[in-house]
N, C-alpha and C. Protein backbone atom coordinates (compact mmCIF):
# COMPACT_ATOMS: atom_id res chain seq x y z
N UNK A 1 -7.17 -14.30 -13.75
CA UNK A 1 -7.02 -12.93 -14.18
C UNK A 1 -5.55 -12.56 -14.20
N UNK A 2 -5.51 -11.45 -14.44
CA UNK A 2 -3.88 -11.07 -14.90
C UNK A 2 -3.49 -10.52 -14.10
N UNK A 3 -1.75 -10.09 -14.10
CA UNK A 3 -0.97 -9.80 -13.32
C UNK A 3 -1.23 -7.99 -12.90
N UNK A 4 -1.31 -7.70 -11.33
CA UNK A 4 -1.58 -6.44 -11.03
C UNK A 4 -0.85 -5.26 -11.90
N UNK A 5 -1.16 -4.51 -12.09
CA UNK A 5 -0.06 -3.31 -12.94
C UNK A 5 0.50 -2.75 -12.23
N UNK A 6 2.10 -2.64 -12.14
CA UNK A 6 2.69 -1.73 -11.44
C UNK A 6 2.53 -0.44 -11.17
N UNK A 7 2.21 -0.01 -9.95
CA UNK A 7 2.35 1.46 -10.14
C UNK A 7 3.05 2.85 -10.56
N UNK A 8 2.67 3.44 -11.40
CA UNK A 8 3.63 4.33 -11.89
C UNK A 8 5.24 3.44 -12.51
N UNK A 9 4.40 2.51 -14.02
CA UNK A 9 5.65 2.07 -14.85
C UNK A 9 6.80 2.72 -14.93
N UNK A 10 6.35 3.83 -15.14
CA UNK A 10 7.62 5.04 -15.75
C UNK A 10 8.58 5.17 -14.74
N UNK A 11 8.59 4.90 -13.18
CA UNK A 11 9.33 4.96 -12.33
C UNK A 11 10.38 4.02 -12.28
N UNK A 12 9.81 2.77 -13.07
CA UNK A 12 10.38 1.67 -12.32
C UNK A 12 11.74 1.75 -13.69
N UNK A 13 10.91 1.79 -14.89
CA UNK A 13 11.26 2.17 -15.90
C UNK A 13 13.22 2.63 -16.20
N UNK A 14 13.22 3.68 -15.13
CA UNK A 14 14.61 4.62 -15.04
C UNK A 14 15.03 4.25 -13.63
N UNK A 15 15.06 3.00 -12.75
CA UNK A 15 15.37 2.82 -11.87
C UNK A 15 15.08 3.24 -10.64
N UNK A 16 13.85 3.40 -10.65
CA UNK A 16 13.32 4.23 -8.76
C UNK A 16 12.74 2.74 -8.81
N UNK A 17 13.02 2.50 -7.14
CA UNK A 17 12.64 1.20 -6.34
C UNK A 17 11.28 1.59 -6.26
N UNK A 18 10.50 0.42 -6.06
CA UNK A 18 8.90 0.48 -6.64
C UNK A 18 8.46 0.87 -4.84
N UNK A 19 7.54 1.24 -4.16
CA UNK A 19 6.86 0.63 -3.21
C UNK A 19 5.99 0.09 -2.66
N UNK A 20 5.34 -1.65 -2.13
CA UNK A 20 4.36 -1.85 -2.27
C UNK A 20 3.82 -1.60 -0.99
N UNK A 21 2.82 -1.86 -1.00
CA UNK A 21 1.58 -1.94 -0.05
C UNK A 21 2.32 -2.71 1.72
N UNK A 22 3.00 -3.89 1.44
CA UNK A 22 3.15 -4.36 2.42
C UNK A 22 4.85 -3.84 2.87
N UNK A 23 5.21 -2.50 2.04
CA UNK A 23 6.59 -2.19 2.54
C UNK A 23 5.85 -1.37 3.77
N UNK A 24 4.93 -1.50 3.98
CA UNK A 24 4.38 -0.32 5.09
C UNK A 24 4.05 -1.62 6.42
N UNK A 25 4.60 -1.75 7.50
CA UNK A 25 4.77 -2.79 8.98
C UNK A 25 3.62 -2.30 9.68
N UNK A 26 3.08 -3.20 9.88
CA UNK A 26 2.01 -3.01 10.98
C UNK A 26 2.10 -4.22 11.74
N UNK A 27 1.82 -4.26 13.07
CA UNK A 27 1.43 -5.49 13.95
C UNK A 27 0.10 -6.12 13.68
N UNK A 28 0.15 -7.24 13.51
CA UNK A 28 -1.01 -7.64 13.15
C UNK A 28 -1.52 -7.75 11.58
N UNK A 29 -0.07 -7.07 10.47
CA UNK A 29 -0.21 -7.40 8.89
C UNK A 29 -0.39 -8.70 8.99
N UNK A 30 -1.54 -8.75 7.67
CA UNK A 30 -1.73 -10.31 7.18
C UNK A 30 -1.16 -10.28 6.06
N UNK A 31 0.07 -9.51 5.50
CA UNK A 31 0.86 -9.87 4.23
C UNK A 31 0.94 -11.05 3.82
N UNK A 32 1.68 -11.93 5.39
CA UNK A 32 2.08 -13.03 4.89
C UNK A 32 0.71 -14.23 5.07
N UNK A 33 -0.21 -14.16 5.21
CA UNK A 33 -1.56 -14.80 5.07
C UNK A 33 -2.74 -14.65 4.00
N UNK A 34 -1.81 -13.68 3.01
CA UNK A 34 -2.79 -13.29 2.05
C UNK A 34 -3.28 -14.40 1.36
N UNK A 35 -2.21 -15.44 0.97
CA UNK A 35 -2.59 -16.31 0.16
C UNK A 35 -3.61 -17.56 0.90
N UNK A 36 -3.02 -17.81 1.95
CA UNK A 36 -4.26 -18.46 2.86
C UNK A 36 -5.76 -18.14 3.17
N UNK A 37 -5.93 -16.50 3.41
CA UNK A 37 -6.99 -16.05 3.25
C UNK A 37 -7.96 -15.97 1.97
N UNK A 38 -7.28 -15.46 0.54
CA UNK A 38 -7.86 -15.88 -0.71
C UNK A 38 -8.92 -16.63 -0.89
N UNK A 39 -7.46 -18.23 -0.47
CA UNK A 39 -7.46 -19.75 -0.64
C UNK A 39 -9.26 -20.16 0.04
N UNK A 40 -9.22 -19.58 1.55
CA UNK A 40 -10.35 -19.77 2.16
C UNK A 40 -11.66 -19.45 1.48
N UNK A 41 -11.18 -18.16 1.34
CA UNK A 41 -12.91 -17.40 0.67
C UNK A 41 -12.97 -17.62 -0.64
N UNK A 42 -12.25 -18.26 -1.40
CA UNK A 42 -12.67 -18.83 -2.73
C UNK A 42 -13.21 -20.42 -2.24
N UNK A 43 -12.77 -21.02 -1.19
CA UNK A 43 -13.33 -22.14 -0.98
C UNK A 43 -14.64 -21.97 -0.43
N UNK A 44 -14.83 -21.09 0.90
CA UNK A 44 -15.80 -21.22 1.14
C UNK A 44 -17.08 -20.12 0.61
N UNK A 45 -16.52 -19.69 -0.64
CA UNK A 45 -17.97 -18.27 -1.24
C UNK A 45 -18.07 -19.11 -2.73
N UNK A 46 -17.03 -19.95 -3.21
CA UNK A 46 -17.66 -20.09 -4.70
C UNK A 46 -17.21 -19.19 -5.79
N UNK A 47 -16.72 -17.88 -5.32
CA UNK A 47 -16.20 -16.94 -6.11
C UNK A 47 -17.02 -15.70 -5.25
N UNK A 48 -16.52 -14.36 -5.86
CA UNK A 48 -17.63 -13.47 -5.21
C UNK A 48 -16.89 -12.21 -6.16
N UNK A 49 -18.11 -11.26 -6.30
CA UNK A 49 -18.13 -10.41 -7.27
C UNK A 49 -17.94 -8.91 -6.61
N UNK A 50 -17.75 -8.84 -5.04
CA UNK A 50 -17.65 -7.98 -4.19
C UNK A 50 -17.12 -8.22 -3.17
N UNK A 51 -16.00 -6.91 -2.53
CA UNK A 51 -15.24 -7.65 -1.64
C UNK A 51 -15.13 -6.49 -0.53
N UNK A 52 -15.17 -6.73 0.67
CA UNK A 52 -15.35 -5.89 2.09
C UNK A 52 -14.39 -5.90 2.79
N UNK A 53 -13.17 -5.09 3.01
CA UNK A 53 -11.93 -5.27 3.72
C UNK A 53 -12.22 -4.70 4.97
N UNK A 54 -12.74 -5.11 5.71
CA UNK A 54 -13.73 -4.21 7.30
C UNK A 54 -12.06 -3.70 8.18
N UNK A 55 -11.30 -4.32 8.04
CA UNK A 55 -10.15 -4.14 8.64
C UNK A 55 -8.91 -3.79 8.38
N UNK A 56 -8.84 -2.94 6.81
CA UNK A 56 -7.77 -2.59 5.39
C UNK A 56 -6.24 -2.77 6.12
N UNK A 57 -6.34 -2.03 6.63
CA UNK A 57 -4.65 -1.86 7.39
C UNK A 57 -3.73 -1.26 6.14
N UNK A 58 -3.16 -2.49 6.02
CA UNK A 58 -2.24 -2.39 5.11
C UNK A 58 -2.93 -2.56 3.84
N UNK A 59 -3.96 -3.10 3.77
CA UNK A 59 -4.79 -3.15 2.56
C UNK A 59 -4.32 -4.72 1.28
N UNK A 60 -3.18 -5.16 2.28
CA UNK A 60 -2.41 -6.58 1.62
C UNK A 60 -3.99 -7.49 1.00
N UNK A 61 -4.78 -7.60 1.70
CA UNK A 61 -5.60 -8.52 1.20
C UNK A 61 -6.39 -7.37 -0.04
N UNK A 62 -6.98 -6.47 0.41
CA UNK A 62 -8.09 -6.03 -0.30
C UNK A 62 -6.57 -5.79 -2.14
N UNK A 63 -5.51 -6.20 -1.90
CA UNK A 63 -4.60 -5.80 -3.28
C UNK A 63 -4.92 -7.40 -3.97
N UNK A 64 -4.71 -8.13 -2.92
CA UNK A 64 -5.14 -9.72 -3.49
C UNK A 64 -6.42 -10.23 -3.86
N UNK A 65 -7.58 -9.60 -3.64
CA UNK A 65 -8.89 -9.47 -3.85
C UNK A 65 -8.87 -8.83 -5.13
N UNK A 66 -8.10 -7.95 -5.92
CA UNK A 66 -8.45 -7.29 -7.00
C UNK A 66 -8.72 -8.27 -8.22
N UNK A 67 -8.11 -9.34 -8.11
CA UNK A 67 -8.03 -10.45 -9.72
C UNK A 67 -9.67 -10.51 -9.34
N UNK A 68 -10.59 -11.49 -8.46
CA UNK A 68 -11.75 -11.66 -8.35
C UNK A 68 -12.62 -10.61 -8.02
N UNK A 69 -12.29 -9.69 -7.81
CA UNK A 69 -13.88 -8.46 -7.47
C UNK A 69 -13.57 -7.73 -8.10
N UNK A 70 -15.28 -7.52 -8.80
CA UNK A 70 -15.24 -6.44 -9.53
C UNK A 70 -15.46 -4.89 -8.37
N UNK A 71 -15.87 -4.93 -7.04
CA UNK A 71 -15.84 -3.89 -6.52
C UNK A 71 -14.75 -4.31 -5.02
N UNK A 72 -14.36 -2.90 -4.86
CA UNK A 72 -13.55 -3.88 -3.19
C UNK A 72 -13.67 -2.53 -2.54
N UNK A 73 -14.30 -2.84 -1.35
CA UNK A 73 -14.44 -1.51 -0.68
C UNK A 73 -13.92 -1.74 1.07
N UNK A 74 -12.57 -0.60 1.28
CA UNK A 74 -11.71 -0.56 2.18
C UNK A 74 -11.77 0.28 3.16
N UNK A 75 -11.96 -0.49 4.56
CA UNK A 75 -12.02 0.56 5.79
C UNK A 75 -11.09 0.62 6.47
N UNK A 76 -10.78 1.52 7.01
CA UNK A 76 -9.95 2.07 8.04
C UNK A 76 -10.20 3.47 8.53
N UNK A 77 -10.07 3.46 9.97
CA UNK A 77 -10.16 4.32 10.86
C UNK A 77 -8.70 5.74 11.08
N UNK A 78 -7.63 5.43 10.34
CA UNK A 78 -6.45 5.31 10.60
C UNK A 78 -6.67 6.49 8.86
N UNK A 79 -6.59 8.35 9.05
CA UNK A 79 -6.49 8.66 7.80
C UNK A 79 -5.45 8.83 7.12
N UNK A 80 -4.26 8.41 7.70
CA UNK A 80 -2.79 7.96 6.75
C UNK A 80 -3.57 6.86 6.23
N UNK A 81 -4.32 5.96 6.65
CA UNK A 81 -4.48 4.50 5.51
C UNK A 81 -5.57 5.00 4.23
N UNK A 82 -6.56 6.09 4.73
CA UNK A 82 -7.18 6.10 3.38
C UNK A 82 -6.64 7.17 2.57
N UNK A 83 -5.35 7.95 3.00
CA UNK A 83 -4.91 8.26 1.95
C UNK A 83 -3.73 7.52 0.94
N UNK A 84 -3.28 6.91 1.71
CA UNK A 84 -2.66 5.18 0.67
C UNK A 84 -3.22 4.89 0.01
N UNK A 85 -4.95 4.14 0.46
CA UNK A 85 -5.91 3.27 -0.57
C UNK A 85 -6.14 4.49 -1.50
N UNK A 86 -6.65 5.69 -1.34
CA UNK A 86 -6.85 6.50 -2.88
C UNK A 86 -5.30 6.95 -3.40
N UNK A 87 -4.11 6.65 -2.82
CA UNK A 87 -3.18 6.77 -4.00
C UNK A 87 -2.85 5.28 -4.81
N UNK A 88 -2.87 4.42 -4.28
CA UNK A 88 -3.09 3.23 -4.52
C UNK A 88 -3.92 2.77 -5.27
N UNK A 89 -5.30 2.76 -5.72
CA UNK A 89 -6.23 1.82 -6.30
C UNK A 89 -7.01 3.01 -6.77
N UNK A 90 -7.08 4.55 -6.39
CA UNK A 90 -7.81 5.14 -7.09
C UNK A 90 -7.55 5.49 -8.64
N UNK A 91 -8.58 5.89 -9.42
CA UNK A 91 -8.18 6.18 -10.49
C UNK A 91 -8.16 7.62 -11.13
N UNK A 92 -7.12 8.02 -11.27
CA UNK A 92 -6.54 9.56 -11.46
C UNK A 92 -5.84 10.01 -12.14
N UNK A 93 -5.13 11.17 -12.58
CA UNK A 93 -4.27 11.79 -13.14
C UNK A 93 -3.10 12.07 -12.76
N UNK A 94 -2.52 11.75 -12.82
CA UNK A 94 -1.12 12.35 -11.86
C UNK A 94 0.18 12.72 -12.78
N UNK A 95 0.96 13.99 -11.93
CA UNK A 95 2.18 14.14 -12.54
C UNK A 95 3.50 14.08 -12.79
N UNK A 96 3.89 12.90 -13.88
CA UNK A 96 5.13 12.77 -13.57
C UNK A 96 6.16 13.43 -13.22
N UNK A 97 6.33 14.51 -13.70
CA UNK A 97 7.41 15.58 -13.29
C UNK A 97 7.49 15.78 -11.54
N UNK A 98 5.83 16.32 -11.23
CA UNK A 98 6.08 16.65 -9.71
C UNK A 98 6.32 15.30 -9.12
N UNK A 99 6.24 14.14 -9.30
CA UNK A 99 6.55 12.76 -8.59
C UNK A 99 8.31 12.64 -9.22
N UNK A 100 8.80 13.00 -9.90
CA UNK A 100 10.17 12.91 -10.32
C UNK A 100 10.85 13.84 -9.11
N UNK A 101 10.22 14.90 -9.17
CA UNK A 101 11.04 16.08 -7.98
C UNK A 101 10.66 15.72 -5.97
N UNK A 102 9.37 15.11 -6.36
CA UNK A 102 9.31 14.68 -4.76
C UNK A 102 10.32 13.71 -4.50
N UNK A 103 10.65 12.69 -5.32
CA UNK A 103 11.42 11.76 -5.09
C UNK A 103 12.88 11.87 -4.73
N UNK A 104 13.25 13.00 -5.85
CA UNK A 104 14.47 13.43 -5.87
C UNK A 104 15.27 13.82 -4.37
N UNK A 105 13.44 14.92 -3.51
CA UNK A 105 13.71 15.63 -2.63
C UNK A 105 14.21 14.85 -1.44
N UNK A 106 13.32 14.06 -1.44
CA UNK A 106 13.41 12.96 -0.43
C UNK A 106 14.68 12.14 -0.80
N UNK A 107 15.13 11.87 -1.76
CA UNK A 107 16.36 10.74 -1.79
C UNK A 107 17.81 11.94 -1.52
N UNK A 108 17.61 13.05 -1.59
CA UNK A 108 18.62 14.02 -1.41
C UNK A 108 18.45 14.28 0.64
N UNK A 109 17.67 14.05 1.11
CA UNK A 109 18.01 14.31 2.48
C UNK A 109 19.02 13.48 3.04
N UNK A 110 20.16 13.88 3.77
CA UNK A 110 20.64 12.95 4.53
C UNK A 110 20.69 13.28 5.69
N UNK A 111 20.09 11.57 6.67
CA UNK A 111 19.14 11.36 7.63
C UNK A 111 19.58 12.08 8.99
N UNK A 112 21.28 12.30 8.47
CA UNK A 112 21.74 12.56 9.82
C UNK A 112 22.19 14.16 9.87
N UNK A 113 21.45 14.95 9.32
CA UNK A 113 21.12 16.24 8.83
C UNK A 113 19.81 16.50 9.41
N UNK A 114 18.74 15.79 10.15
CA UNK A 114 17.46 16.06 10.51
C UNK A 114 17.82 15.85 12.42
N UNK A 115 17.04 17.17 12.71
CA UNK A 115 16.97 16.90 13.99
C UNK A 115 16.47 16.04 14.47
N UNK A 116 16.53 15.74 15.87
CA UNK A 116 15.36 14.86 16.74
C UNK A 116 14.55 15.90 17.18
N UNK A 117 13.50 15.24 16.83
CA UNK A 117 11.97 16.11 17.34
C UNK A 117 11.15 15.06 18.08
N UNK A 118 9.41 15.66 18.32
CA UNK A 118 8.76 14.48 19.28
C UNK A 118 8.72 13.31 18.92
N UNK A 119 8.66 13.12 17.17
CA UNK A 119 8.32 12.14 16.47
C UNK A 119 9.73 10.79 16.84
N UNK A 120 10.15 11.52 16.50
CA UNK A 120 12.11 10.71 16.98
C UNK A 120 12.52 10.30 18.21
N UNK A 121 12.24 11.45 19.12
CA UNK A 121 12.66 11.00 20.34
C UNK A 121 11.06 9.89 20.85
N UNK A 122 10.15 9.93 20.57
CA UNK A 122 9.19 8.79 21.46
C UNK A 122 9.31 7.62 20.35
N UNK A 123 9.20 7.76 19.21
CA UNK A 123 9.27 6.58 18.60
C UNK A 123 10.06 5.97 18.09
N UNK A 124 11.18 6.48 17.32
CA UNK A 124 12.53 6.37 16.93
C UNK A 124 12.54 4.90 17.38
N UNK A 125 13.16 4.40 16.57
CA UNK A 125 13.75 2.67 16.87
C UNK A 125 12.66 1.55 17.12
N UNK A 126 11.19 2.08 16.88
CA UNK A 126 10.33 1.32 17.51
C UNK A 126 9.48 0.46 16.23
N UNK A 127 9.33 -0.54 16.18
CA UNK A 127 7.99 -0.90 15.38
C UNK A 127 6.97 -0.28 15.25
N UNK A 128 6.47 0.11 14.25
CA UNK A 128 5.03 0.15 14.38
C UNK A 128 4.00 -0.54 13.28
């Protein structure tokens, strides 16, 4: 099957850096096992026409599952992750203009213009 479609062409288009799925760190990403995992379940299913990500996270596999399933259905407990998977893989309308000005907003902050708050002072510098 063919190559995934970038999200939002028009971005990449006029030079905004793309972002994928696995720019988002988690402990325990299988980014870099996607292709091993595939490799497995095409060996050991034969092919399969439906696909169950019981553990989405980052959702790296259920993006590599898209060439072979026609359905792929993604869990997570975590509702920052299912609002990723429906900006990600859902299918919608969206507007370029207001995605031109969010971007803008955000690339106009500079970082050392933002206070430290709870978020900064407990996690700041940390993996997650």
């Amino acid at each position: 099957m063919g190559k995934i479609p970038s999200l939002f062409p028009e971005l990449s288009e006029v030079g905004y850096k793309m972002f994928d799925l696995e720019s988002r760190r988690y402990i325990g990403n299988k980014a870099k096992l996607t292709r091993w995992i595939m490799n497995i379940i095409n060996e050991h299913t034969g092919g399969f026409s439906s696909f169950f990500d019981v553990f989405a996270g980052t959702a790296s596999i259920s993006k590599a599952a898209i060439p072979y399933a026609d359905k792929i259905i993604m869990n997570d407990f975590l509702s920052s992750n299912n609002i990723i998977y429906k900006a990600f893989f859902a299918e919608g309308i969206y507007d370029m203009g207001k995605l031109y000005s969010i971007i803008e907003y955000y690339n106009s902050i500079n970082p050392d213009s933002v206070k430290d708050n709870y978020f900064s002072d407990n996690f700041g510098d940390k993996f997650f």
